[in-house]
Protein backbone atom coordinates (compact mmCIF):
# COMPACT_ATOMS: atom_id res chain seq x y z
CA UNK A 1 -101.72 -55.89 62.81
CA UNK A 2 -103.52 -54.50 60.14
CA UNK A 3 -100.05 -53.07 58.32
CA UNK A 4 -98.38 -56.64 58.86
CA UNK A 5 -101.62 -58.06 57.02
CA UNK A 6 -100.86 -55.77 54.37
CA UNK A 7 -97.30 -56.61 53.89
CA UNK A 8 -97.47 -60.43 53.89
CA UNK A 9 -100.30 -59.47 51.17
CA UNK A 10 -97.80 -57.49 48.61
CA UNK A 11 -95.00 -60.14 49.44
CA UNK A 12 -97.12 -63.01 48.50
CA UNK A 13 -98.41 -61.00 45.17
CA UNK A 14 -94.87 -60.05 44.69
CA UNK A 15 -94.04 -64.15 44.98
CA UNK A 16 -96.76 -64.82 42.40
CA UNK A 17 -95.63 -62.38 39.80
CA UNK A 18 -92.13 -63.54 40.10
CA UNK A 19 -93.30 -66.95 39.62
CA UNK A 20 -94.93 -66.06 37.04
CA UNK A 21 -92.82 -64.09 35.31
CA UNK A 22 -90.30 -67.20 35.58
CA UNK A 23 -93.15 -69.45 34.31
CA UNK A 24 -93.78 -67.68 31.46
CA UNK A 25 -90.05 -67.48 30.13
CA UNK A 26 -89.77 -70.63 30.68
CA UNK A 27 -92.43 -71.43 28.24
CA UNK A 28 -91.04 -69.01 26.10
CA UNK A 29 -88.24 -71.02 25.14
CA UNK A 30 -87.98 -72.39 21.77
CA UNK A 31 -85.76 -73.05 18.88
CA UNK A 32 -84.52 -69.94 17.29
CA UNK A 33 -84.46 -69.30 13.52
CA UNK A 34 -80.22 -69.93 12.30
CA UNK A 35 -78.90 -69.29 9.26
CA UNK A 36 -75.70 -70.26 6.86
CA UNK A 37 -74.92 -66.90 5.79
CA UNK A 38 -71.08 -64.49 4.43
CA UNK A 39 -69.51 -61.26 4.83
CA UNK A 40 -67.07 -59.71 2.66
CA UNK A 41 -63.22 -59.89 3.79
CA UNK A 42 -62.02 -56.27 4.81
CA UNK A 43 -59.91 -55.06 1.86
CA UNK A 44 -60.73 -58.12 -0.35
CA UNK A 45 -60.91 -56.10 -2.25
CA UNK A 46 -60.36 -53.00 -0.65
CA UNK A 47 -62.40 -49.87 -0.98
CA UNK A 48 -60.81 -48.33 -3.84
CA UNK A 49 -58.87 -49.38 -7.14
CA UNK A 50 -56.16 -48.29 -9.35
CA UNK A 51 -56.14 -49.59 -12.74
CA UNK A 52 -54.35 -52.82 -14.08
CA UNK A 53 -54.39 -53.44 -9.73
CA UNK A 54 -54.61 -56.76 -8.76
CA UNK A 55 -56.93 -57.83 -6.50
CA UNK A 56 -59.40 -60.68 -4.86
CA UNK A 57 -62.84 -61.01 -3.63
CA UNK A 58 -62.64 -62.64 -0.30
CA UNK A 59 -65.78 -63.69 1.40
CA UNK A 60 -66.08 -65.64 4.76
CA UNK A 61 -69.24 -68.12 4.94
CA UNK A 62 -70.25 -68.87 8.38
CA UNK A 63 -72.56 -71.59 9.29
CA UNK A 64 -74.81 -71.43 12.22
CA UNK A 65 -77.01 -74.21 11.66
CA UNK A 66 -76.77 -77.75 12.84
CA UNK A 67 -75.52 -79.59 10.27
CA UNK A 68 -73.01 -80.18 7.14
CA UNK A 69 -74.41 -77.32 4.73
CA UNK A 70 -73.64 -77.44 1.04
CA UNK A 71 -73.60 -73.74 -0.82
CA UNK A 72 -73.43 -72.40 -4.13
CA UNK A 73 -71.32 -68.68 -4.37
CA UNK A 74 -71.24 -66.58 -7.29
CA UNK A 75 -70.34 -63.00 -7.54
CA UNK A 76 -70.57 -60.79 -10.51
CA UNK A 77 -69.89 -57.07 -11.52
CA UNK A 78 -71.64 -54.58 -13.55
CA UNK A 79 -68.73 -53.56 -15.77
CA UNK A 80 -68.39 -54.39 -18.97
CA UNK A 81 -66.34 -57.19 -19.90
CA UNK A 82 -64.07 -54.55 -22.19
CA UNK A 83 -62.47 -53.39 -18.76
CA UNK A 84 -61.76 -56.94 -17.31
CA UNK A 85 -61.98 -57.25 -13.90
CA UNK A 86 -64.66 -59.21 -12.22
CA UNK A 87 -67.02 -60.86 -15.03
CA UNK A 88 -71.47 -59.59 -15.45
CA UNK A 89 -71.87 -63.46 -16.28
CA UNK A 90 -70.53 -64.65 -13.24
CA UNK A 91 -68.12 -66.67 -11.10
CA UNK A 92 -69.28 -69.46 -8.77
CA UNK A 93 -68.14 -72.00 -7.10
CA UNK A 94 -69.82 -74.98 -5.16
CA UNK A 95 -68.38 -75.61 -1.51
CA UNK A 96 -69.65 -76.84 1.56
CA UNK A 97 -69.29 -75.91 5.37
CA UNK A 98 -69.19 -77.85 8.74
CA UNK A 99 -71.88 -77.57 11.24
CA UNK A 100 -71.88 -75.19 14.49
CA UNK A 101 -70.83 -76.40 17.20
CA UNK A 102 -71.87 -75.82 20.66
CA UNK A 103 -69.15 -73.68 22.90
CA UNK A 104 -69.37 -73.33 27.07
CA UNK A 105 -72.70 -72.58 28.57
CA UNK A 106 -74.82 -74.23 25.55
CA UNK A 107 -73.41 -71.30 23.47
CA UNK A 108 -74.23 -71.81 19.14
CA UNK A 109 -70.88 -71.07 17.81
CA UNK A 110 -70.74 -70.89 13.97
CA UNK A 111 -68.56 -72.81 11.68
CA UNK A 112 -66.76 -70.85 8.91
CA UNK A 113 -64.39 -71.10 5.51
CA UNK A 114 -62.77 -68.41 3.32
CA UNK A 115 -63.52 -68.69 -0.31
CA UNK A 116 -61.43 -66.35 -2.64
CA UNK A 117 -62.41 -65.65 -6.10
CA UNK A 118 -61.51 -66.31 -9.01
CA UNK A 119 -59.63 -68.63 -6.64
CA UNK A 120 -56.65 -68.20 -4.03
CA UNK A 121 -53.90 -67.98 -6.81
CA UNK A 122 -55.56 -65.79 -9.43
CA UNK A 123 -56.87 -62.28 -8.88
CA UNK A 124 -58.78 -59.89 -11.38
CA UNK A 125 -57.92 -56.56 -12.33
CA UNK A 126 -59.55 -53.92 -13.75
CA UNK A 127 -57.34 -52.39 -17.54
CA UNK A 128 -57.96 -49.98 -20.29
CA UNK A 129 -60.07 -46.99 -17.52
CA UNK A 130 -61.46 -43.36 -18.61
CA UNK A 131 -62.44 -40.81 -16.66
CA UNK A 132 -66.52 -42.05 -17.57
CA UNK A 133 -65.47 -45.04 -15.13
CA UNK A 134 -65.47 -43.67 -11.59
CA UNK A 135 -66.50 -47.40 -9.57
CA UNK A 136 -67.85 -51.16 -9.60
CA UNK A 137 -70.60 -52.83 -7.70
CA UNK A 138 -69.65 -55.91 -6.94
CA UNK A 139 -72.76 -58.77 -5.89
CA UNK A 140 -72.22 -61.81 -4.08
CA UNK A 141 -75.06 -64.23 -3.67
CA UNK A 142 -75.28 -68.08 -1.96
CA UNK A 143 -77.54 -70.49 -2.08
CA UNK A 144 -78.29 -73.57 -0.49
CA UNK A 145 -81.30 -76.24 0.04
CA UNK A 146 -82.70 -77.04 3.75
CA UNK A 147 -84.94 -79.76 4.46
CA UNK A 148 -85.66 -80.16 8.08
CA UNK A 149 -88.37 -81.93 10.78
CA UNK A 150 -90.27 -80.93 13.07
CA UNK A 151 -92.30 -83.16 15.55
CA UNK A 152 -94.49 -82.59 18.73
CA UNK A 153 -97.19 -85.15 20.92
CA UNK A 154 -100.63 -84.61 19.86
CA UNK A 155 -103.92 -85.79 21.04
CA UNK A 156 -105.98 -88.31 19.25
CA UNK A 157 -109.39 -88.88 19.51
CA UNK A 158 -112.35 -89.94 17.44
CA UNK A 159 -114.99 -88.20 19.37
CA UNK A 160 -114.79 -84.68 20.61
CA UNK A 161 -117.31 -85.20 23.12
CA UNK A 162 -115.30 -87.36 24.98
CA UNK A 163 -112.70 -84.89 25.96
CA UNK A 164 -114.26 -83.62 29.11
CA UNK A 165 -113.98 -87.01 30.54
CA UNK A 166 -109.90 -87.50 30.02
CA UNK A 167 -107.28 -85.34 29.94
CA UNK A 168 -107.03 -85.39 25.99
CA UNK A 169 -108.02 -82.03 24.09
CA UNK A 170 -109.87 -81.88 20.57
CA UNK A 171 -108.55 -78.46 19.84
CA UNK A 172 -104.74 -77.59 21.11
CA UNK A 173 -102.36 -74.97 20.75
CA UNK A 174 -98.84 -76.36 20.73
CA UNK A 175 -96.33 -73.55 21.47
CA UNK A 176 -92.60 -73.58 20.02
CA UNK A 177 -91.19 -74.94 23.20
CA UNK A 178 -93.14 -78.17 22.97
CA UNK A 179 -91.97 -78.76 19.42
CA UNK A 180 -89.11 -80.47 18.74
CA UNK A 181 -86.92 -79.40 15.80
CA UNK A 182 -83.26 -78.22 15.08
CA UNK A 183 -82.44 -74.33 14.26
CA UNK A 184 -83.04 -73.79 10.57
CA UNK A 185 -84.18 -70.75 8.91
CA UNK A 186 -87.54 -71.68 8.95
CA UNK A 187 -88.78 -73.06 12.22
CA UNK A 188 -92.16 -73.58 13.67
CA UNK A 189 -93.36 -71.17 15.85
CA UNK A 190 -97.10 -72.57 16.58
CA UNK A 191 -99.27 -75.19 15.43
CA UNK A 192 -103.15 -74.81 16.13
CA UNK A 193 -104.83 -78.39 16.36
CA UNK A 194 -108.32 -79.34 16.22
CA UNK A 195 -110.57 -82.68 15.62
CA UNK A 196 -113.61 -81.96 14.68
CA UNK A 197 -116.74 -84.71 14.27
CA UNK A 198 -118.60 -84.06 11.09
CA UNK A 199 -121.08 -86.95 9.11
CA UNK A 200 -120.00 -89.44 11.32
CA UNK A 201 -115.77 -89.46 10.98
CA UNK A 202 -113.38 -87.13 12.40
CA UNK A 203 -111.59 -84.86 10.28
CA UNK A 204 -107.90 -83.41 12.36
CA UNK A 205 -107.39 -79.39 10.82
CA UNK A 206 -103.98 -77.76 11.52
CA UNK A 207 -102.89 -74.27 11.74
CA UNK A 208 -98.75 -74.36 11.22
CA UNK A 209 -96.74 -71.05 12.06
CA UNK A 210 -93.60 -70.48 11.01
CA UNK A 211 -90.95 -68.26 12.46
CA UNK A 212 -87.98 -66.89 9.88
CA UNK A 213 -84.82 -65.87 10.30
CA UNK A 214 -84.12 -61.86 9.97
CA UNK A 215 -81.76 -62.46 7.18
CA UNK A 216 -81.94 -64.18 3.64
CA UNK A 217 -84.63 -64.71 1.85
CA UNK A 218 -86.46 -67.87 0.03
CA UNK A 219 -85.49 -68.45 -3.13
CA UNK A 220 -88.74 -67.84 -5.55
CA UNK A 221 -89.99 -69.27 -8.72
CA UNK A 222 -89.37 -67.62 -12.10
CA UNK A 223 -92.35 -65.76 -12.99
CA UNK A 224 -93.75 -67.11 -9.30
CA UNK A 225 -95.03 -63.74 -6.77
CA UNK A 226 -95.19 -66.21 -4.29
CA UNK A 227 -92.53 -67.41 -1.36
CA UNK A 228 -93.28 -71.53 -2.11
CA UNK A 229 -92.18 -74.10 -0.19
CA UNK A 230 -92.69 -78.09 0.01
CA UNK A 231 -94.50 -79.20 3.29
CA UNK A 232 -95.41 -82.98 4.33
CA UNK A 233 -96.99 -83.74 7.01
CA UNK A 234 -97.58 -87.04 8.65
CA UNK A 235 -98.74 -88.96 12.23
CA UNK A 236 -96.19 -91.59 13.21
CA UNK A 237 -99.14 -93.96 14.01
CA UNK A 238 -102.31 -92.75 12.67
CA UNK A 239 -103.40 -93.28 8.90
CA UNK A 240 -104.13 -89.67 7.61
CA UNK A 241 -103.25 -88.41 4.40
CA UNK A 242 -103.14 -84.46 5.11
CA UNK A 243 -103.81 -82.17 2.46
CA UNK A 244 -102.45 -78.64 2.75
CA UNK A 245 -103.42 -75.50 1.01
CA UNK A 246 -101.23 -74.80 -1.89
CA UNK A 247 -100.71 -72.55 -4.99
CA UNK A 248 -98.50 -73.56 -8.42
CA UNK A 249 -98.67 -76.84 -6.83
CA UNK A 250 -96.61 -76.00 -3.61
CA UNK A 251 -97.12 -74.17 0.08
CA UNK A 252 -97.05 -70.70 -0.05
CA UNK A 253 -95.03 -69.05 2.99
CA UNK A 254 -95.60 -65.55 4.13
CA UNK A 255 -94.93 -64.22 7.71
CA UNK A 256 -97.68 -64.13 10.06
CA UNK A 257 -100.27 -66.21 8.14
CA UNK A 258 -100.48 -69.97 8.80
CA UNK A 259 -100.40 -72.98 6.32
CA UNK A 260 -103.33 -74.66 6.41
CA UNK A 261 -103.55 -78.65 6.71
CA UNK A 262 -106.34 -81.10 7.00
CA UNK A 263 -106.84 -84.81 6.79
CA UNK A 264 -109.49 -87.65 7.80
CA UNK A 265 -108.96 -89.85 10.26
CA UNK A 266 -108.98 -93.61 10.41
CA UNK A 267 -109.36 -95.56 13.51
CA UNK A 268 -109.45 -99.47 13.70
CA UNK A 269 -111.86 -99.06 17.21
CA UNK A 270 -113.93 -96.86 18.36
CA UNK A 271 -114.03 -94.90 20.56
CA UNK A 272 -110.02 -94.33 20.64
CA UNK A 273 -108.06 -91.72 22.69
CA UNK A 274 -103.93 -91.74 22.68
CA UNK A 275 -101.19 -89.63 21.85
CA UNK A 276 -99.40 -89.92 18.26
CA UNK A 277 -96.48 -87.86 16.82
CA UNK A 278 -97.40 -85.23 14.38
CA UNK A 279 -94.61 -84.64 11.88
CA UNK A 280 -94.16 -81.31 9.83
CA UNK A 281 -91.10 -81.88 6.93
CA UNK A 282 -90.19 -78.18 5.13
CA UNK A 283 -88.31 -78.13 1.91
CA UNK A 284 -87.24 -75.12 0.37
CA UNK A 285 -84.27 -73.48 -1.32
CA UNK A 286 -82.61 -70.36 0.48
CA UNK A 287 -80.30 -67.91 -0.67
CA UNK A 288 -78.26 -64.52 0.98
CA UNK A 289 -77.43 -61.60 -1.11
CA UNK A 290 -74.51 -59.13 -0.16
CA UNK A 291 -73.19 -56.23 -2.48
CA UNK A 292 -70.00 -54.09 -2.01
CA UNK A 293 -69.24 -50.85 -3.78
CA UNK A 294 -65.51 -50.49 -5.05
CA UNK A 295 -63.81 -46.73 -6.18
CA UNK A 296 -61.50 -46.75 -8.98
CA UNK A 297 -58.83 -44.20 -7.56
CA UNK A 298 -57.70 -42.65 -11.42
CA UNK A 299 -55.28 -39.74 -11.74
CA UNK A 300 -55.80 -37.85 -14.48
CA UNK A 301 -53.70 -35.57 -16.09
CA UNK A 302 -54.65 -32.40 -18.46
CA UNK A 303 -52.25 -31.63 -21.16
CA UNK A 304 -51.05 -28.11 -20.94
């Protein structure tokens, strides 16, 4: 009796840590950060060079975000314009890129394009080599601009106190799963709410996180040290005008540390308890950087 006690015991803790387990990836799920990113073409060019060779720079752009994406690519070299080839001030061109698209079993499946430089009937080549020359680095960067929205149901209320009366919490923590937003390469990963009562209004502080993707980088400031980024945030149905902590007149974004955002709020009655949409809008400009290394293969002869 006593060992059929103790196995309906470890099967019904084994049922709860399942469940829980299950639970708990559940709420886990979220919007990943995506990113529009490239890749150099294998052999375009290829990994070494003779001289007066003819060649192009083929890179392949692939999109992985959910919507119509507009790029800049240039490329340059870091060989004098005396041996030709491809130029220090660089080439770019301005293209854009369809959106992903989603394959069989809710797979993201990236959109791509070729781009060929200087274009897809011209190549470069590389003239006039000594044996001082012995390769070329060749740097490919792209740009683009995201602006994206993120939105998630909040709690409204005038009066703290109130909240252990209704199911309606002053101070929440609103995981990425709740939110809703589209896969960009900044996303929100957390927001910390709370309304606090103070000289007779309420004043609503936020705590934003924001999750970014492992590649790329934001595109900073000449002269800024700062990652800076444009954030607006709004309630669908609740006059607030939030004010967020910023530096050089913008948000400053670094990994792990939260943006800051407060406003006052206004209510018509008192005492007032709902739900309203809280609104986060991010505009920033991002860029990925790739370099590839080329050999130039020279024969050279000694005169005997």
């Amino acid at each position: 009796m006593v060992e059929k006690i103790g196995v309906i015991f470890f099967l019904v803790i084994g049922l709860l840590v399942i469940s829980s387990c299950d639970q708990s990836s559940q709420e886990g799920l979220g919007v990943s950060p995506k990113v529009l990113d490239f890749e150099f073409l294998e052999d375009y060019p290829q990994e070494d060079l003779s001289e007066d060779e003819e060649f192009q720079v083929g890179l392949k752009v692939f999109n992985e975000l959910p919507v119509k994406a507009e790029f800049d690519l240039c490329i340059k070299g870091d060989r004098s314009a005396y041996y030709g080839g491809v130029p220090v001030a660089e080439d770019c061109i301005s293209e854009y890129v369809d959106e992903a698209y989603e394959g069989s079993g809710g797979t993201i499946i990236p959109s791509e394009k070729i781009v060929y430089f200087p274009s897809e009937m011209a190549t470069y080549s590389y003239h006039d080599l000594d044996d001082s020359v012995g390769d070329v680095s060749i740097r490919a960067e792209m740009t683009f601009s995201i602006n994206s929205l993120s939105s998630v149901d909040v709690c409204i209320l005038d009066n703290p106190n109130l909240q252990e009366d209704i199911d309606c919490d002053a101070d929440e923590i609103l995981g990425n799963s709740r939110i809703q937003q589209k896969a960009f390469p900044l996303v929100v990963s957390k927001i910390e709410k709370d309304i606090k009562r103070i000289a007779g209004s309420s004043k609503i502080d936020l705590k934003i996180y924001l999750d970014k993707a492992s590649t790329g980088g934001i595109i900073r400031e000449e002269d800024s040290q700062f990652d800076l980024i444009d954030v607006h945030v709004f309630l669908s149905g609740t006059p607030a005008e939030f004010v967020c902590k910023k530096r050089e007149g913008r948000v400053v974004f670094m990994e792990g540390d939260p943006i800051e955002c407060t406003a006052d709020l206004e209510f018509d009655e008192s005492p007032i308890i709902y739900k309203d949409n809280l609104n986060i809008n991010l505009g920033y400009k991002y860029k990925s950087v790739k370099s590839k290394k080329i050999v130039f293969n020279i024969d050279w002869w000694e005169d005997q």
